[in-house]
Protein backbone atom coordinates (compact mmCIF):
# COMPACT_ATOMS: atom_id res chain seq x y z
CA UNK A 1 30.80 61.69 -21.76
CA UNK A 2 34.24 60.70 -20.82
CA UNK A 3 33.12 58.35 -17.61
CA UNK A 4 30.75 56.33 -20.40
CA UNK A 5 33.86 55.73 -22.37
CA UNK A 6 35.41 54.40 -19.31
CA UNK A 7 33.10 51.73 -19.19
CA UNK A 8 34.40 48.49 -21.17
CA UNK A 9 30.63 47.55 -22.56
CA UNK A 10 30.82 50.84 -24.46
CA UNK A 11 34.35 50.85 -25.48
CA UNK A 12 33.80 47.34 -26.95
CA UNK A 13 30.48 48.37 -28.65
CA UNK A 14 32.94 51.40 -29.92
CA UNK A 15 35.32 48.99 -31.15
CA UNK A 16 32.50 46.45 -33.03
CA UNK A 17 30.78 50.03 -34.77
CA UNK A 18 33.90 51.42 -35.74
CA UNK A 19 34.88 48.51 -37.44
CA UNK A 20 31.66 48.00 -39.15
CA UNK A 21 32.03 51.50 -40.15
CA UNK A 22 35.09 50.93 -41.76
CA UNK A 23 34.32 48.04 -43.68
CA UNK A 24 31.03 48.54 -45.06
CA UNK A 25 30.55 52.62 -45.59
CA UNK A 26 34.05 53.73 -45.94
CA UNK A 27 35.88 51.25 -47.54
CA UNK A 28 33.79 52.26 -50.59
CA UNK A 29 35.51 55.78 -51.11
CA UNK A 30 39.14 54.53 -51.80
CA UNK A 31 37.75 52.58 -54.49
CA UNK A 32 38.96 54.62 -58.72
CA UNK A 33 35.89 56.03 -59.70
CA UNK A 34 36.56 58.90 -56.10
CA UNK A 35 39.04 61.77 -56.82
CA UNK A 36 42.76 61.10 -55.54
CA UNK A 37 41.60 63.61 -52.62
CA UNK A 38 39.08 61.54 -51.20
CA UNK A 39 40.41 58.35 -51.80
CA UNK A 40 43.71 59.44 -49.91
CA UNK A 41 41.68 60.75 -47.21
CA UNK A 42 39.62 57.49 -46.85
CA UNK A 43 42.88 55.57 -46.35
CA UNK A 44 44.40 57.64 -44.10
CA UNK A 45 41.31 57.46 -41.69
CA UNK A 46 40.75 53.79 -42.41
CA UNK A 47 44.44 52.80 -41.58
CA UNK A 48 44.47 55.17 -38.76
CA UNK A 49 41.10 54.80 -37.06
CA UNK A 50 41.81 50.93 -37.03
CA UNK A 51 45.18 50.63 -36.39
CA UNK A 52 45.49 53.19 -33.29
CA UNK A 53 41.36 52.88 -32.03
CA UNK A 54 40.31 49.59 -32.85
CA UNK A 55 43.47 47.43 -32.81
CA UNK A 56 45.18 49.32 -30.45
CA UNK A 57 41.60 49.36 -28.20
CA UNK A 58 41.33 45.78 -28.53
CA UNK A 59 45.38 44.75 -27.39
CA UNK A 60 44.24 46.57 -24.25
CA UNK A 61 41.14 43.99 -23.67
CA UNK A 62 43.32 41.06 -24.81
CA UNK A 63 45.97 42.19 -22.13
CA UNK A 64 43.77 42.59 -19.54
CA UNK A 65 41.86 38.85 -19.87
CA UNK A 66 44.34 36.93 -20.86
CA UNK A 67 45.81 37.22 -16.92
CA UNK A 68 42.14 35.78 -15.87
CA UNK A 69 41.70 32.86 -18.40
CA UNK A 70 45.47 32.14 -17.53
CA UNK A 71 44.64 31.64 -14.29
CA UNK A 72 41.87 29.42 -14.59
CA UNK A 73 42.94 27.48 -17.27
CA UNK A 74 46.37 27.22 -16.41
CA UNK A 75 47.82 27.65 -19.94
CA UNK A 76 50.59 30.10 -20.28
CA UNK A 77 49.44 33.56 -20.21
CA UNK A 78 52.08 34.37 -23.22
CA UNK A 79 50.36 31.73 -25.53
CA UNK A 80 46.75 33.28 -24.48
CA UNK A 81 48.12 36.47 -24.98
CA UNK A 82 50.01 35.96 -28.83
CA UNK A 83 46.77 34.12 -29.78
CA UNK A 84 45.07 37.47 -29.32
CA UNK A 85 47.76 40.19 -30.39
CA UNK A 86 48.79 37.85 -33.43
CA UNK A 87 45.11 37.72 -34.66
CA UNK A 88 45.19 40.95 -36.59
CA UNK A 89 48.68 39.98 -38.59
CA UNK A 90 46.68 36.90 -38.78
CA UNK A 91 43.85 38.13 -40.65
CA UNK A 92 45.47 40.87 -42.48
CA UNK A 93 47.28 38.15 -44.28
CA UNK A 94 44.76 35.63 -44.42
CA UNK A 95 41.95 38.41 -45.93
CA UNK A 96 45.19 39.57 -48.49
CA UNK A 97 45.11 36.29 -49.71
CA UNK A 98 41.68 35.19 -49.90
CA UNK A 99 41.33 38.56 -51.88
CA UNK A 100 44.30 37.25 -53.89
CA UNK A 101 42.92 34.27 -54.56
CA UNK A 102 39.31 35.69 -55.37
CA UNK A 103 41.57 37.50 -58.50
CA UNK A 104 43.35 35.16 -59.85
CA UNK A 105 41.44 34.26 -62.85
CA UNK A 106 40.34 37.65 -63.38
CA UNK A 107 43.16 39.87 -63.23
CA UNK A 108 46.31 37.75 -61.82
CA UNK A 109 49.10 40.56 -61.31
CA UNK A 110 46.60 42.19 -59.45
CA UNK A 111 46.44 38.88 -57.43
CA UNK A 112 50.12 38.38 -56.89
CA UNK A 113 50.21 42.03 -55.37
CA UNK A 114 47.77 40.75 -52.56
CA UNK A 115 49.47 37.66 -52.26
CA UNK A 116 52.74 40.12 -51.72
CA UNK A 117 50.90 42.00 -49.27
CA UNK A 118 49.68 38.93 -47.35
CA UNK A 119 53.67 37.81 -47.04
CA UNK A 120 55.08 41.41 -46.25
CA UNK A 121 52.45 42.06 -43.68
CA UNK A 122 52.61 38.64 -41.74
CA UNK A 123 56.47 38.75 -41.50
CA UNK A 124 56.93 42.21 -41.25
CA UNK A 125 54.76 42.23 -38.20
CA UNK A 126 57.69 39.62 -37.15
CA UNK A 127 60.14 42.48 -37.31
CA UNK A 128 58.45 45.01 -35.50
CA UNK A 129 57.61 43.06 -32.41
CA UNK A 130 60.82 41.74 -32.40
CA UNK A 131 62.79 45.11 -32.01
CA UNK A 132 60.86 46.60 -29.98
CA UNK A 133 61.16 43.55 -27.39
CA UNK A 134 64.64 44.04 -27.81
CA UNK A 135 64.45 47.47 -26.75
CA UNK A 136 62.25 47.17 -23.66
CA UNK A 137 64.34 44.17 -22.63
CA UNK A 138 67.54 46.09 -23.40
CA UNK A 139 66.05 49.53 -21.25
CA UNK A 140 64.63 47.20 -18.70
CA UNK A 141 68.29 45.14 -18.17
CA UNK A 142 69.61 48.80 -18.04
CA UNK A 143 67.92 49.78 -15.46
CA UNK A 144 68.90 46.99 -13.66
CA UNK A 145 72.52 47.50 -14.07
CA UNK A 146 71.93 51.54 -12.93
CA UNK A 147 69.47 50.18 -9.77
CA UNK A 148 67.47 53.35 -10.74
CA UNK A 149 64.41 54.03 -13.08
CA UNK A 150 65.65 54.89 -16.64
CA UNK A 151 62.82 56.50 -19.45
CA UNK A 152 61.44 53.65 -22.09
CA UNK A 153 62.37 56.11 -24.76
CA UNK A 154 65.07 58.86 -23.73
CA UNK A 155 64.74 62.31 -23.77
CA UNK A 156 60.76 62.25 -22.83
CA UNK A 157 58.11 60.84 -20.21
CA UNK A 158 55.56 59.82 -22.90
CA UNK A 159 56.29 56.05 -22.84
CA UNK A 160 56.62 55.59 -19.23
CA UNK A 161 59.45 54.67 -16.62
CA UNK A 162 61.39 51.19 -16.84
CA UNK A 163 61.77 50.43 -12.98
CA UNK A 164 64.96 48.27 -11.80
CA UNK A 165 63.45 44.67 -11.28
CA UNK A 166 64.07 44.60 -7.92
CA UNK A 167 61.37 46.70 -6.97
CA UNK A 168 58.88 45.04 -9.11
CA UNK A 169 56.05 43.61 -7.34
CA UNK A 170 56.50 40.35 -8.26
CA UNK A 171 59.41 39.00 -10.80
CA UNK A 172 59.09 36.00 -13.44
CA UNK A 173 60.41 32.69 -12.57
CA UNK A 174 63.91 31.74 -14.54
CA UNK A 175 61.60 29.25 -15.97
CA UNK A 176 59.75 31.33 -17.48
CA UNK A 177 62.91 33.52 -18.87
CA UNK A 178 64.06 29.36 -20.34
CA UNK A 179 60.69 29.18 -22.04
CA UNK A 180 60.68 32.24 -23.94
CA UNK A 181 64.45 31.68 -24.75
CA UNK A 182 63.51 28.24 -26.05
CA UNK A 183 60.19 29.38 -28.04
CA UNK A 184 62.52 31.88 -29.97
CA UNK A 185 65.09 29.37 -30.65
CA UNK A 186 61.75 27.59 -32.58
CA UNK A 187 60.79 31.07 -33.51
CA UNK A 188 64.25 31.03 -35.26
CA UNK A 189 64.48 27.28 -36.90
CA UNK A 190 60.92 27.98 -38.74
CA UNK A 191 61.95 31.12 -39.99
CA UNK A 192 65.19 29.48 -41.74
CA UNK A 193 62.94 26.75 -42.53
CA UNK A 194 60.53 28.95 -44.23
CA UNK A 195 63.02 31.22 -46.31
CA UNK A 196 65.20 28.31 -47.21
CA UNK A 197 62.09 26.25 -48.40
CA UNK A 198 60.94 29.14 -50.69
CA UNK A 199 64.14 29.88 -52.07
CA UNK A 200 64.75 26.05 -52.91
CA UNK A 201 61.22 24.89 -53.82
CA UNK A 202 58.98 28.37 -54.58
CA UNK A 203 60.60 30.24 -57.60
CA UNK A 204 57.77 31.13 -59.55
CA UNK A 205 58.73 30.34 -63.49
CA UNK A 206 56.51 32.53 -64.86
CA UNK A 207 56.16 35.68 -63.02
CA UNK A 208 53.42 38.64 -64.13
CA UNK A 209 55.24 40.95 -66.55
CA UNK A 210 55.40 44.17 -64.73
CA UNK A 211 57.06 41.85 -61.64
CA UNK A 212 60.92 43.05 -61.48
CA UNK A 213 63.18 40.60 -60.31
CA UNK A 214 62.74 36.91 -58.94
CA UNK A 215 59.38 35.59 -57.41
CA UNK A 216 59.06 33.46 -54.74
CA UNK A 217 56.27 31.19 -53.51
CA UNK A 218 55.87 29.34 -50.16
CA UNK A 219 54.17 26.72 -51.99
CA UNK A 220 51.21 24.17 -50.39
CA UNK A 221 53.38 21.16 -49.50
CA UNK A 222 55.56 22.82 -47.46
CA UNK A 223 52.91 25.47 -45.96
CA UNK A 224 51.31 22.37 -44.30
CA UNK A 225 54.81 20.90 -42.96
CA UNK A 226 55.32 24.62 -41.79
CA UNK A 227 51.38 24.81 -39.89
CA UNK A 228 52.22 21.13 -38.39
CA UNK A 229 55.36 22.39 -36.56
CA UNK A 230 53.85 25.59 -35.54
CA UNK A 231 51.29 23.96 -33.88
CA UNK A 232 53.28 21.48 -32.03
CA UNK A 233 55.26 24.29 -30.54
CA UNK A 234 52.14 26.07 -29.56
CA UNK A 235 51.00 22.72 -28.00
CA UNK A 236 54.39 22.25 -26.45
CA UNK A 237 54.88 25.43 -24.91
CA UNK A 238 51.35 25.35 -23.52
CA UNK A 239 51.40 25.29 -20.09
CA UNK A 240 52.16 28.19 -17.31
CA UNK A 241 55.97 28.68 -15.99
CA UNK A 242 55.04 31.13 -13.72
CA UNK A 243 55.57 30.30 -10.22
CA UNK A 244 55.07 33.95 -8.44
CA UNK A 245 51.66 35.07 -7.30
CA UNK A 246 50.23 38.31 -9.46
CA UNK A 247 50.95 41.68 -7.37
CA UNK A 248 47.79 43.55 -5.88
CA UNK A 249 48.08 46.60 -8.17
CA UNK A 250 47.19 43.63 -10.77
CA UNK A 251 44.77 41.88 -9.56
CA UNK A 252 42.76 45.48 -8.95
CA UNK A 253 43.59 46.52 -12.75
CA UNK A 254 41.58 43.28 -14.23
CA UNK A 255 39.60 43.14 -11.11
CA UNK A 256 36.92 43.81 -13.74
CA UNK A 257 37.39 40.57 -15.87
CA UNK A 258 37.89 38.58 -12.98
CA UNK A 259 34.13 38.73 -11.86
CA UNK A 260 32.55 37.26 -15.11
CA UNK A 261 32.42 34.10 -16.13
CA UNK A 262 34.94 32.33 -18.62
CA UNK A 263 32.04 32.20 -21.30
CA UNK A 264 30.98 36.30 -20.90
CA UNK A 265 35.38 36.63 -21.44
CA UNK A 266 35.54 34.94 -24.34
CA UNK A 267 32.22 36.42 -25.94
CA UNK A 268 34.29 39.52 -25.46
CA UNK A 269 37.31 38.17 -27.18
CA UNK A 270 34.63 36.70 -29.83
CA UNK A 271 33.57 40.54 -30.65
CA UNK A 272 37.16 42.05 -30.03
CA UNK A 273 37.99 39.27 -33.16
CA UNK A 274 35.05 41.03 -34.77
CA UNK A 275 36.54 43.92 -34.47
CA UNK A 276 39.71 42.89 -36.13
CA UNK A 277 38.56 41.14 -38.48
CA UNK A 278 36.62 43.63 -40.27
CA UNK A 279 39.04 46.33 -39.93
CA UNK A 280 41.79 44.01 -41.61
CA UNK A 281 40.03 44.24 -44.20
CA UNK A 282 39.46 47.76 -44.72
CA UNK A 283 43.27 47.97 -44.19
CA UNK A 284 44.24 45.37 -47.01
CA UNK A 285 42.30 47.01 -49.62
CA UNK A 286 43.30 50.73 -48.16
CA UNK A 287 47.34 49.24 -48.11
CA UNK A 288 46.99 48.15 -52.08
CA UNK A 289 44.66 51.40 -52.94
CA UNK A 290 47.67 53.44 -51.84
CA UNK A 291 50.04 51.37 -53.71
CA UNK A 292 48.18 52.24 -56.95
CA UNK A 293 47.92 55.42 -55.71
CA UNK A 294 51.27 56.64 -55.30
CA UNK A 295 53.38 53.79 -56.93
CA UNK A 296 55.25 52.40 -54.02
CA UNK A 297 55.86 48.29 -54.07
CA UNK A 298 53.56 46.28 -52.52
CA UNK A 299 56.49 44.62 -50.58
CA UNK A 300 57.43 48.22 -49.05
CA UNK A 301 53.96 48.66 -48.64
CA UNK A 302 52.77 45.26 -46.73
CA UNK A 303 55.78 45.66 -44.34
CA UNK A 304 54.88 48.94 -43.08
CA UNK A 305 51.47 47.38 -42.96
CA UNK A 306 52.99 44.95 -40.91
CA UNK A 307 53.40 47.64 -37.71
CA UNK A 308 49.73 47.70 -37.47
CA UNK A 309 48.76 44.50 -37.28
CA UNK A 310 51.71 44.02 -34.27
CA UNK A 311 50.17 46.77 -32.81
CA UNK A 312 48.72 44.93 -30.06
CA UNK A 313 51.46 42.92 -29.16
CA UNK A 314 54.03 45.72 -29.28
CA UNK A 315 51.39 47.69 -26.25
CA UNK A 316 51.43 44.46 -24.14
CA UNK A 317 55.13 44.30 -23.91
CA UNK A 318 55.92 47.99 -23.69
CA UNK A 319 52.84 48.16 -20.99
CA UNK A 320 54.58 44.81 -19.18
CA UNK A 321 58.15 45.98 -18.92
CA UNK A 322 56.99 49.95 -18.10
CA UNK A 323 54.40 48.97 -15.45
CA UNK A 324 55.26 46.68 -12.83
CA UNK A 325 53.50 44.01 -12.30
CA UNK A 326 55.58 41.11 -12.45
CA UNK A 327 54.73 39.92 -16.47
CA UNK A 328 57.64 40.55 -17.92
CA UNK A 329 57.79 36.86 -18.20
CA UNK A 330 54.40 36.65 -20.08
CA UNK A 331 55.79 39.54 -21.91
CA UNK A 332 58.77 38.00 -23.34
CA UNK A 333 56.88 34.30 -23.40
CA UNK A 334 54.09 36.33 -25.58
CA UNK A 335 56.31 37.62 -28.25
CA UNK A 336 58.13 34.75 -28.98
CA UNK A 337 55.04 32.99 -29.24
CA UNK A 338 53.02 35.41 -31.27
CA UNK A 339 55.54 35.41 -33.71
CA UNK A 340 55.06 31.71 -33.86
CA UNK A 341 51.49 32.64 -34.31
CA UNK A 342 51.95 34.60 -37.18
CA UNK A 343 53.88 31.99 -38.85
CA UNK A 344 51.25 29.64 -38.34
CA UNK A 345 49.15 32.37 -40.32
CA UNK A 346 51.55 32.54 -42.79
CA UNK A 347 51.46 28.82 -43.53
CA UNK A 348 47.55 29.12 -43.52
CA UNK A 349 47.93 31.27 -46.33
CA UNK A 350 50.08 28.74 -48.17
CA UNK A 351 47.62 26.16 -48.05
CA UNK A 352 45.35 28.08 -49.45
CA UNK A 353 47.79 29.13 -52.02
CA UNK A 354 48.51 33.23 -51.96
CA UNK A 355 51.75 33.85 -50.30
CA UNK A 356 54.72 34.65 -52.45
CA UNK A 357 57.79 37.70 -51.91
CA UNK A 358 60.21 38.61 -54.06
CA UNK A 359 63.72 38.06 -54.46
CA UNK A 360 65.34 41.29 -52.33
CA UNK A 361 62.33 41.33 -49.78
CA UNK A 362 62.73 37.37 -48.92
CA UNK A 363 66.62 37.82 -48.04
CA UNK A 364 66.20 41.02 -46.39
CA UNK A 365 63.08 40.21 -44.32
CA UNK A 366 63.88 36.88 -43.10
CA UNK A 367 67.64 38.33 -42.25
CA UNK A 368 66.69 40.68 -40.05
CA UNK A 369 64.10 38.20 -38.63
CA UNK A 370 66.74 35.77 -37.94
CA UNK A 371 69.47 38.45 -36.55
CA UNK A 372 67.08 40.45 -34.63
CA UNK A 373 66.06 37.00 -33.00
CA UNK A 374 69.51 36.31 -31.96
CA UNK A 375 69.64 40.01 -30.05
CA UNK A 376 66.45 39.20 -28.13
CA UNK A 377 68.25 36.00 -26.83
CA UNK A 378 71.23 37.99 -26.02
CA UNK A 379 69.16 40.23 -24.29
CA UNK A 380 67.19 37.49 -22.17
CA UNK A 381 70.30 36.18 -21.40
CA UNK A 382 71.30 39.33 -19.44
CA UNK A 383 68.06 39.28 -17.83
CA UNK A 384 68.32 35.97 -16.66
CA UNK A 385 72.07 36.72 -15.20
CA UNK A 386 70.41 39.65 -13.89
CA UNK A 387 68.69 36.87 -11.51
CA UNK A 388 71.22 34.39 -10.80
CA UNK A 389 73.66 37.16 -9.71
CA UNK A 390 71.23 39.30 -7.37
């Protein structure tokens, strides 16, 4: 039994079923008319079933094809790579609003909450794979500084060994350390240019009753200018940096994806989005279930959501930095850029009209967006002196 769940065909299938699963037989048991019990216990499966199996299952396919198409398509592995992790934040937002939107004539408070979920949840996710790229960059530039191995996480084994760079199989070009420097720098303009557009143009006037506090809107005008610059970064930052051949260890890990054809690769990204897409929304309604549940915020609620739909992205870089095979560079290229990604999805959901946050959450979110952005620079920056000193 174990050596069939080695084999990707079956792990994929496993992904696609559980997901199914999810959506269409289990989704049904957090609805009111279930006891507290059940409904609890439906969440907790739903959110952890497809956060850790079939998100986490599906970062590990994305990782190991994005290398492949990379090669032959000669687009930078990073942007291949976000446009995969960043899906899920992607579609957990977009599926909160177009839930939000399905309620607004019917019960709108209920429809703001979504809307508040879609926001907290797409730049939450921001957060998350933020600091923890500033961690594995931070252990990775100490082992540097040590020349020996340090743990990823001290005190225990369980999330690998951060190798000094010079005994990496292959490193990442200092171009490719300018590019991800240069796609956070973007990374960090939109961000200001998306708080300080809500906070000027987006106060809502008339707010639902039980909303405390101020209520913001990213409204549709600006949304668009917003998905217009995102995708001119993603178009500018396009093509490969990478000027180092992969190392042999890597080429035998995605040996597998290398022998089928560009079409059978993205058939199995097509079902991987599958996947995600019908777990998202399982995960939406489980996230505002438990909100009416136990009585926490939305806000509170959609950011924490926000860790599972980065997920993905957070394995890639933790698997990059702790296993050495010279991606590092698509690593730090890839989070930047997801988080461009998710923006994108964030302005998607403006156009269609369902992302707002309230007063505290905007200033607090997009702070530590913005200053947790400016640590992954400083970061980089030791990295790259790392390489014009050695």
């Amino acid at each position: 039994m174990k050596n069939i769940f080695k084999n990707r065909f079956v792990k994929l299938l496993s992904f696609v079923i559980t997901a199914l699963f999810l959506r269409f037989y289990l989704e049904h048991f957090i609805e009111e008319p279930n006891s507290i019990l059940i409904r609890m216990a439906s969440i907790i499966i739903i959110l952890g079933f497809g956060g850790f199996f079939v998100l986490k299952g599906v970062a590990e396919i994305i990782e190991e094809t994005t290398e492949i198409l990379s090669e032959r398509t000669k687009i930078a592995s990073g942007l291949l790579q976000s446009l995969g992790t960043a899906f899920p934040d992607m579609v957990l937002g977009i599926v909160a609003a177009i839930i939000s939107l399905s309620l607004v004539k019917e019960d709108y408070a209920l429809a703001i909450n979504f809307a508040i979920i879609a926001a907290a949840t797409t730049f939450g996710s921001n957060i998350y794979n933020i600091a923890h790229a500033v961690w594995c960059v931070f252990r990775q530039n100490l082992a540097n500084k040590k020349e020996k191995n340090v743990l990823m996480l001290p005190g225990t084994k369980a999330f690998g060994i951060v190798i000094p760079m010079k005994d990496h199989q292959s490193k990442p070009s200092l171009k490719e350390i300018d590019s991800s420097v240069d796609i956070l720098n973007v990374l960090t303009i939109l961000t200001a240019v998306v708080a300080i557009t809500m906070v000027i143009f987006g106060k809502v006037q008339n707010p639902p009753e039980n909303m405390q506090g101020d209520l913001y809107q990213l409204i549709k005008p600006v949304g668009g200018v917003i998905l217009a610059l995102c995708i001119i970064a993603m178009y500018s930052f396009r093509k490969t940096k990478r000027s180092h051949i992969v190392g042999k260890q890597a080429e035998k890990d995605e040996r597998y994806y290398s022998k089928k054809s560009t079409w059978v690769i993205l058939m199995i990204l097509l079902a991987s989005g599958i996947s995600i897409l019908f777990t998202a929304e399982s995960m939406v309604k489980s996230v505002q279930s438990f909100c009416e549940i136990t009585g926490m915020p939305f806000v509170i609620a959609g950011v924490l959501a926000g860790i599972i739909g980065c997920i993905g992205e957070m394995i890639v870089v933790h698997n990059f930095t702790v296993n050495p095979k010279g991606r590092i560079g698509d690593a730090l290229v890839g989070v930047a850029m997801d988080n461009i990604v998710t923006t994108m999805g964030a302005s998607i959901v403006a156009v269609m009209g369902g992302i707002f946050l309230g007063g505290n959450a905007l200033i607090l979110i997009f702070v530590i967006i913005l200053a947790l952005n400016s640590v992954l620079i400083w970061q980089i920056s030791k990295l790259k002196n790392y390489f014009l000193t050695a």
